[in-house]
Protein backbone atom coordinates (compact mmCIF):
# COMPACT_ATOMS: atom_id res chain seq x y z
CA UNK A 1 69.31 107.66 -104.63
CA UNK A 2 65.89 107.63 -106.13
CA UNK A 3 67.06 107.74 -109.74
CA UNK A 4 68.73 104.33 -109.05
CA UNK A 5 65.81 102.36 -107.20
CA UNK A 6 63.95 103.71 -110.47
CA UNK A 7 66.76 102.22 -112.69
CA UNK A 8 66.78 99.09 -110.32
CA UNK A 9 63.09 98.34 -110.21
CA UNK A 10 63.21 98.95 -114.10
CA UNK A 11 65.89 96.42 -114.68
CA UNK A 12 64.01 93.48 -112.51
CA UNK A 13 60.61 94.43 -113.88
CA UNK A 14 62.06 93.86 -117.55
CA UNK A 15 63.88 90.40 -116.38
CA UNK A 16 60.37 89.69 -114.98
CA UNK A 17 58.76 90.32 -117.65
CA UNK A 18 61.17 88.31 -120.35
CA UNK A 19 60.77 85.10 -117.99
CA UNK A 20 56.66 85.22 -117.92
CA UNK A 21 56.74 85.90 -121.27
CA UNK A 22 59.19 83.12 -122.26
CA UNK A 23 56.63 81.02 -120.38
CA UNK A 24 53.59 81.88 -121.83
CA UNK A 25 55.38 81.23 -125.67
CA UNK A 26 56.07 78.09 -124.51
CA UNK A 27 52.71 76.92 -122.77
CA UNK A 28 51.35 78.57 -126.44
CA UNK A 29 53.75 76.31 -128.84
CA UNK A 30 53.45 72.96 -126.51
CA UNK A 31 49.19 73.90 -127.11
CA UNK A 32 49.42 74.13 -130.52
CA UNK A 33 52.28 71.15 -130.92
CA UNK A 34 49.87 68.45 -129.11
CA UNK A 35 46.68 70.28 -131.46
CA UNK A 36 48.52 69.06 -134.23
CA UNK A 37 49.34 65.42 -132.87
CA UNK A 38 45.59 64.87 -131.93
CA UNK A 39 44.29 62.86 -129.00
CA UNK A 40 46.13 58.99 -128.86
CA UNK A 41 44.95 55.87 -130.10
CA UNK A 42 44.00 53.41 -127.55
CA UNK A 43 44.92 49.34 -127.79
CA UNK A 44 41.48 47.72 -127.14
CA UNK A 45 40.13 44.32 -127.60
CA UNK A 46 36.82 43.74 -128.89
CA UNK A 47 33.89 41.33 -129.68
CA UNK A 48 30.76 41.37 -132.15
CA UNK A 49 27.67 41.29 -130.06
CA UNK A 50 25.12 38.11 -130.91
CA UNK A 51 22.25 35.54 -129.32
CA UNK A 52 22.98 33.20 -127.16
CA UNK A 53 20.49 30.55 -125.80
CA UNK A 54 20.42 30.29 -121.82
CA UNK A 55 18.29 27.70 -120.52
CA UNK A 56 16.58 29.24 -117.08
CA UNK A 57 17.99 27.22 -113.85
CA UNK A 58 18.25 27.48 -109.88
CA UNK A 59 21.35 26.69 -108.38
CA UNK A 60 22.03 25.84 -104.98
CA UNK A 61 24.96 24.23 -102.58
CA UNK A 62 23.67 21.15 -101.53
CA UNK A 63 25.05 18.51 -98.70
CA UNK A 64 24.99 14.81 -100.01
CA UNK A 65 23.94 12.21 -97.49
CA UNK A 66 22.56 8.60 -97.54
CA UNK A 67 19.46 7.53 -98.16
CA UNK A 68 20.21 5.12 -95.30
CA UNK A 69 22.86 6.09 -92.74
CA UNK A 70 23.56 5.42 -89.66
CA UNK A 71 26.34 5.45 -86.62
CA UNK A 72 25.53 2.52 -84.93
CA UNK A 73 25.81 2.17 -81.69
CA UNK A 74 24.60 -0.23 -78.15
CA UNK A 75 21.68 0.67 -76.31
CA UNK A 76 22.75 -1.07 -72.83
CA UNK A 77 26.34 -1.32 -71.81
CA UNK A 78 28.98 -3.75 -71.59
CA UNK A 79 32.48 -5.77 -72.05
CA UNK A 80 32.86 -6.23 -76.27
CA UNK A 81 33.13 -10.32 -76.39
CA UNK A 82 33.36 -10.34 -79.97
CA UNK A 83 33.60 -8.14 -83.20
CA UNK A 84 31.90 -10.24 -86.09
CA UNK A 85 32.93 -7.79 -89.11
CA UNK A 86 35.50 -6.21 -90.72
CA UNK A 87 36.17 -2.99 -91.48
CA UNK A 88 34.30 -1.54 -95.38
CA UNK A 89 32.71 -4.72 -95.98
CA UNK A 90 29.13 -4.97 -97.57
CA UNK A 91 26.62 -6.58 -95.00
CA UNK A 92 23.34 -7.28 -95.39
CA UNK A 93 20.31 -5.91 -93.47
CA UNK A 94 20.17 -8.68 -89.69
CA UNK A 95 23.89 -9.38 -90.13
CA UNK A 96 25.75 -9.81 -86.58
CA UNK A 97 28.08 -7.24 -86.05
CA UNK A 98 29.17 -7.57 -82.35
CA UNK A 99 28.34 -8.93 -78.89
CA UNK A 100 28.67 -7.97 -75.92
CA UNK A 101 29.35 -10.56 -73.09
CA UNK A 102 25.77 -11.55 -71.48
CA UNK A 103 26.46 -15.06 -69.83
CA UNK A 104 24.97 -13.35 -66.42
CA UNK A 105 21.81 -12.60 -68.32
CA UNK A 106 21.47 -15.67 -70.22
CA UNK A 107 21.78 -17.99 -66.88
CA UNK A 108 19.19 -15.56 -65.56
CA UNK A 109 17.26 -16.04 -68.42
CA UNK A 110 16.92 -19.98 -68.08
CA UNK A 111 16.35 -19.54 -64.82
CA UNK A 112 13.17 -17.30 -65.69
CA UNK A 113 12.00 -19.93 -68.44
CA UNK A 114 12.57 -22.30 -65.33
CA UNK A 115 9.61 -20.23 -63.34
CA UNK A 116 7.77 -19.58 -65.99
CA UNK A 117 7.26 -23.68 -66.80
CA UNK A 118 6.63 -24.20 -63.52
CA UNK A 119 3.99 -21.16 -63.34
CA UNK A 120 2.55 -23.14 -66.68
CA UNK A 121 2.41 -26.72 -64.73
CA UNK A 122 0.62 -25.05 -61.60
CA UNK A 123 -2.36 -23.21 -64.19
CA UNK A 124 -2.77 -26.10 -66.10
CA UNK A 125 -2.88 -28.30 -62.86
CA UNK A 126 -5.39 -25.78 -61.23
CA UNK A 127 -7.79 -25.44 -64.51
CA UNK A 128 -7.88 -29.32 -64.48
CA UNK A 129 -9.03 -29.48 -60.42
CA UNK A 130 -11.25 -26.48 -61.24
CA UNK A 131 -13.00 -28.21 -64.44
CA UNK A 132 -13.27 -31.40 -61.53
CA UNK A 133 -14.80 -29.03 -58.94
CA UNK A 134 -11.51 -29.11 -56.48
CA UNK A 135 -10.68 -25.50 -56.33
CA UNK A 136 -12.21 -22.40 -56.53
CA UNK A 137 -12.16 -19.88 -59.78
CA UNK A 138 -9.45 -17.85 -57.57
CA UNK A 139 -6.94 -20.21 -57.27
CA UNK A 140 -7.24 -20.30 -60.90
CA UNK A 141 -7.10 -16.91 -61.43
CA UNK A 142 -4.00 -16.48 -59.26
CA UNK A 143 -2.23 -18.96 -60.92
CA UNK A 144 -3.10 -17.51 -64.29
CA UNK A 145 -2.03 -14.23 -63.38
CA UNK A 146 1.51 -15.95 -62.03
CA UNK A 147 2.09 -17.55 -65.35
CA UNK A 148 1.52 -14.36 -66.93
CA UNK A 149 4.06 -12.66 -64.91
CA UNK A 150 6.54 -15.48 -65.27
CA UNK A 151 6.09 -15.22 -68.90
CA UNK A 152 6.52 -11.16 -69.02
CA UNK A 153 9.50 -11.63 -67.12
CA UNK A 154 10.99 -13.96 -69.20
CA UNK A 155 10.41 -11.68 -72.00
CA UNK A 156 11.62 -8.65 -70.25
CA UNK A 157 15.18 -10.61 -69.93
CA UNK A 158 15.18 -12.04 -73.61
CA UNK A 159 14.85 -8.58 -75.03
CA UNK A 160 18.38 -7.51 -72.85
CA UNK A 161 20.22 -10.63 -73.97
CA UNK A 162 19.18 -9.29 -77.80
CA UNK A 163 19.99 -6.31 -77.05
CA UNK A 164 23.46 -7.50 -76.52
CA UNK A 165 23.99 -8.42 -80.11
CA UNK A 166 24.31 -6.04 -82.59
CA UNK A 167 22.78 -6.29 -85.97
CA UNK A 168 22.96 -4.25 -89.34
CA UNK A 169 19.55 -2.63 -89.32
CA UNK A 170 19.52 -2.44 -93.23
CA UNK A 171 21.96 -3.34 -96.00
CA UNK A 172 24.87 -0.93 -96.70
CA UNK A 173 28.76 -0.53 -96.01
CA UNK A 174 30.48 -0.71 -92.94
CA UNK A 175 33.22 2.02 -92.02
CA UNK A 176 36.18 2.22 -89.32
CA UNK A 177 35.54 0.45 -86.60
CA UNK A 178 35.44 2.59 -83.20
CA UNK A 179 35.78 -0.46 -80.92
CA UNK A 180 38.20 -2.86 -79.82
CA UNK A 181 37.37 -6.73 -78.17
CA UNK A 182 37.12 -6.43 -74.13
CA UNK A 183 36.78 -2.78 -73.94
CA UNK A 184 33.74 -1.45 -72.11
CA UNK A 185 31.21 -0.15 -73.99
CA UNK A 186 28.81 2.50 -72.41
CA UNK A 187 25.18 2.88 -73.79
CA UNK A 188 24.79 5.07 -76.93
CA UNK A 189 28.73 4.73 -77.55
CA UNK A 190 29.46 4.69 -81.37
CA UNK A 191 30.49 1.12 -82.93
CA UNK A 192 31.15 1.77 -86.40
CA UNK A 193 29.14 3.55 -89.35
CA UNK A 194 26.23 2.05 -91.42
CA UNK A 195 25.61 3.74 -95.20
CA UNK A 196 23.77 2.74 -97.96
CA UNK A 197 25.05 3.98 -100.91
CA UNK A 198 23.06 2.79 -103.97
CA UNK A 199 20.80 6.25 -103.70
CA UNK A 200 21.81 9.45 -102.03
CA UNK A 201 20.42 12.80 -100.72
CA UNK A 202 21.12 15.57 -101.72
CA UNK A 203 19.84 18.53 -99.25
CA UNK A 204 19.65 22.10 -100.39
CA UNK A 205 18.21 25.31 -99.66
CA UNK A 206 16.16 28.45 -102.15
CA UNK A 207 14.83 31.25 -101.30
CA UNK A 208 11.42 31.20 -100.94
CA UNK A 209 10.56 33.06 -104.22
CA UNK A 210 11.84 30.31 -106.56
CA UNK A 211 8.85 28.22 -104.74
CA UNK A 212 6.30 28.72 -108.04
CA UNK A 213 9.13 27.05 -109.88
CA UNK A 214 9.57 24.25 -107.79
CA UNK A 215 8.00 20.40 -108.00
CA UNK A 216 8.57 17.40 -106.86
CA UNK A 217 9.90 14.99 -109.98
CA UNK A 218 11.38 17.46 -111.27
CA UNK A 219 15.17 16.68 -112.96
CA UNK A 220 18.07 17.96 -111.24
CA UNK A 221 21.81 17.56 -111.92
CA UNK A 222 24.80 17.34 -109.45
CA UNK A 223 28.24 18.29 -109.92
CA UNK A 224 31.37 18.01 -107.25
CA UNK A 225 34.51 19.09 -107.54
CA UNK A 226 35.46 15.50 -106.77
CA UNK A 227 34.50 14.62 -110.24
CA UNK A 228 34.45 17.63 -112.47
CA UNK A 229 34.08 16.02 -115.47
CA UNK A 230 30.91 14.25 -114.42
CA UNK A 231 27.26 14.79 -113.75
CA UNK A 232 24.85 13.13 -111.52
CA UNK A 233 21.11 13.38 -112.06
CA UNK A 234 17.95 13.05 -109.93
CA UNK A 235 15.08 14.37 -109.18
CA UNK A 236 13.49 16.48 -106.53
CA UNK A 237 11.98 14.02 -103.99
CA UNK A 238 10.94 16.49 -101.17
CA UNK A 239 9.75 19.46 -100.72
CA UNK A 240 9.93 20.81 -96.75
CA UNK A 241 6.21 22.12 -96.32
CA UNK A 242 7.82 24.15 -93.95
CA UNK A 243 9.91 27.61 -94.66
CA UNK A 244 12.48 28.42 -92.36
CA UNK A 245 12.00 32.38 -91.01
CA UNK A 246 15.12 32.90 -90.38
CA UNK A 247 16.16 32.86 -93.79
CA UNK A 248 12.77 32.41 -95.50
CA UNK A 249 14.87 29.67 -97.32
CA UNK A 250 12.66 26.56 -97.98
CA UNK A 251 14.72 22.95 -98.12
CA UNK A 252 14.68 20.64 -100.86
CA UNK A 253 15.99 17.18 -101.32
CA UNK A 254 16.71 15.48 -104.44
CA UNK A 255 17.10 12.01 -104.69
CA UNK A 256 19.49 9.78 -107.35
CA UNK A 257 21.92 6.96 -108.29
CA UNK A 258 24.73 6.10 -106.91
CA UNK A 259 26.92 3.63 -109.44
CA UNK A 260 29.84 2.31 -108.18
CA UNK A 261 29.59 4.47 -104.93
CA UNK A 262 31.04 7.60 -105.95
CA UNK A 263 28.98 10.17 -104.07
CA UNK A 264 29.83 10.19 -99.85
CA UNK A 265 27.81 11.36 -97.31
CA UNK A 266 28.90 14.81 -96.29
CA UNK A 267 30.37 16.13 -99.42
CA UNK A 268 29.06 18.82 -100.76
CA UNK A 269 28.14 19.60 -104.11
CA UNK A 270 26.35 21.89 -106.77
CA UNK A 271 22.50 21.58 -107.54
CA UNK A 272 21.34 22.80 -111.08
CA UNK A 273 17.58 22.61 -111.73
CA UNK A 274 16.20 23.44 -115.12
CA UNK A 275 13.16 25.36 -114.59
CA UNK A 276 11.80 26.18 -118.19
CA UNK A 277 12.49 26.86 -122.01
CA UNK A 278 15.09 28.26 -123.37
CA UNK A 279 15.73 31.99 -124.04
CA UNK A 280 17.06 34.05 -126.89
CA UNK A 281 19.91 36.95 -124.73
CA UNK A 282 22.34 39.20 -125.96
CA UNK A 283 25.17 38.42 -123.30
CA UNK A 284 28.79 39.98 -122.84
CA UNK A 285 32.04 39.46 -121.19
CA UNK A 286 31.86 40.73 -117.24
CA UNK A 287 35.13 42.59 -118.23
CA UNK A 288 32.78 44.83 -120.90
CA UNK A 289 30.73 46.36 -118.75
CA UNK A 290 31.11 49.02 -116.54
CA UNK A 291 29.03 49.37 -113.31
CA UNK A 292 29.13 53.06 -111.59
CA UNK A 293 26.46 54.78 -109.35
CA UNK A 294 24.77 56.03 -112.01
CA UNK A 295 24.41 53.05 -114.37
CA UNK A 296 26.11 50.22 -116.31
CA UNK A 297 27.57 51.24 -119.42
CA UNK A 298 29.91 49.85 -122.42
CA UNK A 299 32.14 51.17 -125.33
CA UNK A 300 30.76 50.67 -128.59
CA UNK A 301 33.05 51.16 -131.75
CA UNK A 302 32.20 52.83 -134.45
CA UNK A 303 33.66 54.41 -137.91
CA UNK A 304 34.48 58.13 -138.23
CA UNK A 305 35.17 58.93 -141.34
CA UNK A 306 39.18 57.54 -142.87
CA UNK A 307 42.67 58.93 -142.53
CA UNK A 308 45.55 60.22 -144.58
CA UNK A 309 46.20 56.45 -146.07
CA UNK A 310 42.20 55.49 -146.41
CA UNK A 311 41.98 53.41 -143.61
CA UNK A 312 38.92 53.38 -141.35
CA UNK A 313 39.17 55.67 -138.12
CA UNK A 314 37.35 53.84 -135.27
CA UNK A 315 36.33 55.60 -132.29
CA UNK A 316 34.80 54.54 -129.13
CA UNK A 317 31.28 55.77 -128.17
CA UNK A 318 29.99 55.53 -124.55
CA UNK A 319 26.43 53.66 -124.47
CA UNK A 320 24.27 52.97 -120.96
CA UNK A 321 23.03 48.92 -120.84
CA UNK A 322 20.64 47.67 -118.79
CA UNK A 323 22.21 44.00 -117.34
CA UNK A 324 20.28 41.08 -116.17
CA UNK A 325 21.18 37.30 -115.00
CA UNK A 326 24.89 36.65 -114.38
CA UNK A 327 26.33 33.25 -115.60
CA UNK A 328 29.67 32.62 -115.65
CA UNK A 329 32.01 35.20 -117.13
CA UNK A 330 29.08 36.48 -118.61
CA UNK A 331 26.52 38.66 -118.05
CA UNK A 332 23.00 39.18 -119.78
CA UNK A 333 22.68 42.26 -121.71
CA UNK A 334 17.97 43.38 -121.56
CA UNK A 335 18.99 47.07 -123.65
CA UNK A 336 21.23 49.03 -124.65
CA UNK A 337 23.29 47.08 -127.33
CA UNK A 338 22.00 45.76 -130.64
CA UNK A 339 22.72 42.68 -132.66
CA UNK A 340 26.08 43.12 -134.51
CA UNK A 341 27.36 45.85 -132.66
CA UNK A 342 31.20 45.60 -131.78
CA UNK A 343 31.80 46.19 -128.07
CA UNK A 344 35.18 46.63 -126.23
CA UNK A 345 35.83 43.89 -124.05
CA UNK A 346 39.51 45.09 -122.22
CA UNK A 347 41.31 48.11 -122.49
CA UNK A 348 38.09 50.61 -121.94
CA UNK A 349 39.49 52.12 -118.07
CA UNK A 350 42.05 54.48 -120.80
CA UNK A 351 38.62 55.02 -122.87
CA UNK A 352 36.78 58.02 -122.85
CA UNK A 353 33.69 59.24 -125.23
CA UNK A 354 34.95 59.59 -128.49
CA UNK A 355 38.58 57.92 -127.88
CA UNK A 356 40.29 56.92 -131.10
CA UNK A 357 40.93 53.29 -130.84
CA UNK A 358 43.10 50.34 -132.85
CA UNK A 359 41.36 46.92 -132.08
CA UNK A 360 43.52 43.88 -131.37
CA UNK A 361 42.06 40.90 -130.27
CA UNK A 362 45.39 38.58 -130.10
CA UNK A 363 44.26 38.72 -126.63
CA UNK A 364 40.66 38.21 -125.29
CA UNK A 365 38.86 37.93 -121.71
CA UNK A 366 37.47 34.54 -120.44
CA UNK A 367 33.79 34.43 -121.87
CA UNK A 368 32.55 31.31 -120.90
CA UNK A 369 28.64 30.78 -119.17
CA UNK A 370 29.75 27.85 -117.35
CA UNK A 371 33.62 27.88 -116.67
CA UNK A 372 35.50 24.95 -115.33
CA UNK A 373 38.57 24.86 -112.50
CA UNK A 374 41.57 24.51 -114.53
CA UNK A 375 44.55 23.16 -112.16
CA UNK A 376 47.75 25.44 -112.77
């Protein structure tokens, strides 16, 4: 019985050992097969590193809004007689734009001028007794005083009839109209919109650190997405004295043109403001750099010697950049990269230090400082 177990264990310990070993021949020859293929080359795209000149600038979100505007409205109440304009037009600054009915308070208004020319008769008649010696200074003090009163009242009443017509307080365009003839009109109610549109506002806010930059007359430019293709400029008009500390932002408001009416109140649009000359930057693709907790770093290429047919073997070296302004798709390269240098701009996540590379560049990543919406 214990010769067999002996001739048992003997036989699986040899099957054992022909399968590990079988394993470990294999493991050996797959090691020395992918020795003699060498690591893979890696597709990459690539770009030659130069100067670029980026003129220094603030931007902002601004609000547009009129240098005039207003939603016009009553300040008594009252039945709408009459509507004297139509909806858009152009008026000018005094135009009548509605009435309200106010026949009670003109009758009550004549009948006021009716006191106050009788108030005028009675001083006139008491100064002439007075300068006769037939009354006393009083009665011509009292009647003074009563003329005076007459005459406030009269002018207490004028001012509500006025205030029953509604005028354009300045020149601009007129927008929808809010109100309809013979509807009652409460105080304060809105009538229709007032805008002058020949200069506009724009309102924007910067942190407080761009303040040493800042001055009034200084040139802005506006862009909106309502008109991609063009550019508004102005110039800063105001500068709030006051920053706010919630966001230790400080407001600014340009002023400019307005040909033909394009800019609205309430749209929004971008602010660029040049702030001084021009500098000399090495800048790169966003796609060529890549940002990890310990630093920024790109793929430079660079020759290693040739192959079997004399062609140039490129390889991919790691290299740490220091990155400054953003603009665009691109992003400003202070050290790290020289002049010249060829940098991978796709294809580096498969990269590694010292990755064998083939560089196509049928294919290349948006590398534009100021790229424009392009409708699909």
């Amino acid at each position: 019985m214990t010769k067999r177990m002996l001739i048992m264990l003997l036989a699986v310990g040899l099957v054992l050992g022909g399968v590990f070993g079988f394993i470990e021949f294999k493991g050996r020859m797959i090691k020395q097969f992918m020795s003699a293929q060498g690591e893979p080359v890696q597709i990459v795209s690539t770009l030659k590193v130069g100067y670029q000149d980026w003129q220094p600038e603030l931007k902002a979100v601004g609000t547009l809004r009129a240098a005039q505007g207003s939603e016009l409205s009553a300040e008594v109440a009252g039945i709408v007689e009459a509507i004297h304009f139509r909806q858009g037009d152009n008026v000018q600054a005094g135009t009548p734009l509605l009435q309200l009915r106010a026949a009670d308070d003109r009758a009550k208004l004549k009948s006021l001028n009716a006191t106050a020319e009788l108030a005028r008769i009675n001083y006139q008649r008491s100064l002439a007794q007075f300068n006769a010696k037939a009354v006393s200074q009083q009665a011509v003090d009292t009647d003074k005083a009563n003329l005076a009163i007459a005459l406030a009242n009269v002018g207490e009443q004028q001012a509500l009839v006025d205030k029953k017509t509604i005028t354009a307080p300045f020149a601009g365009q007129l927008g929808i109209r809010a109100v309809d003839a013979g509807q009652y009109l409460n105080a304060g109610a809105a009538i229709v919109t007032l805008q002058a549109l020949d200069s506009i506002f724009a309102d924007f806010f910067l942190p407080q650190q761009t303040l040493a930059a800042l001055k009034t007359g200084q040139n802005v430019s506006i862009n909106t997405d309502t008109y991609p293709a063009q550019t508004f400029t102005g110039e800063i008009s105001v500068i709030n004295p006051k920053i706010d500390p919630d966001t230790r932002n400080v407001q600014v408001r340009a002023t400019l043109k307005n040909p033909g009416h394009k800019l609205l109140p309430g749209m929004y649009a971008t602010v660029t403001i040049i702030t001084g000359q021009a500098q000399r930057l090495i800048t790169l693709p966003r796609t060529a750099i890549s940002f990890n907790a310990y630093g920024a770093t790109v793929f430079r290429i660079e020759a290693n010697g040739v192959d079997s047919q004399g062609k140039t073997k490129l390889t991919a070296k790691q290299a740490f950049v220091t990155t400054g302004a953003a603009r665009g798709d691109q992003i400003a390269v202070i050290s790290g990269i020289n002049d010249g240098d060829e940098i991978v701009t796709s294809g580096q996540i498969k990269l590694r230090n010292g990755s064998p590379v083939q560089i196509d560049n049928s294919l290349q990543p948006s590398n534009d400082a100021a790229p424009q919406p392009v409708d699909q």
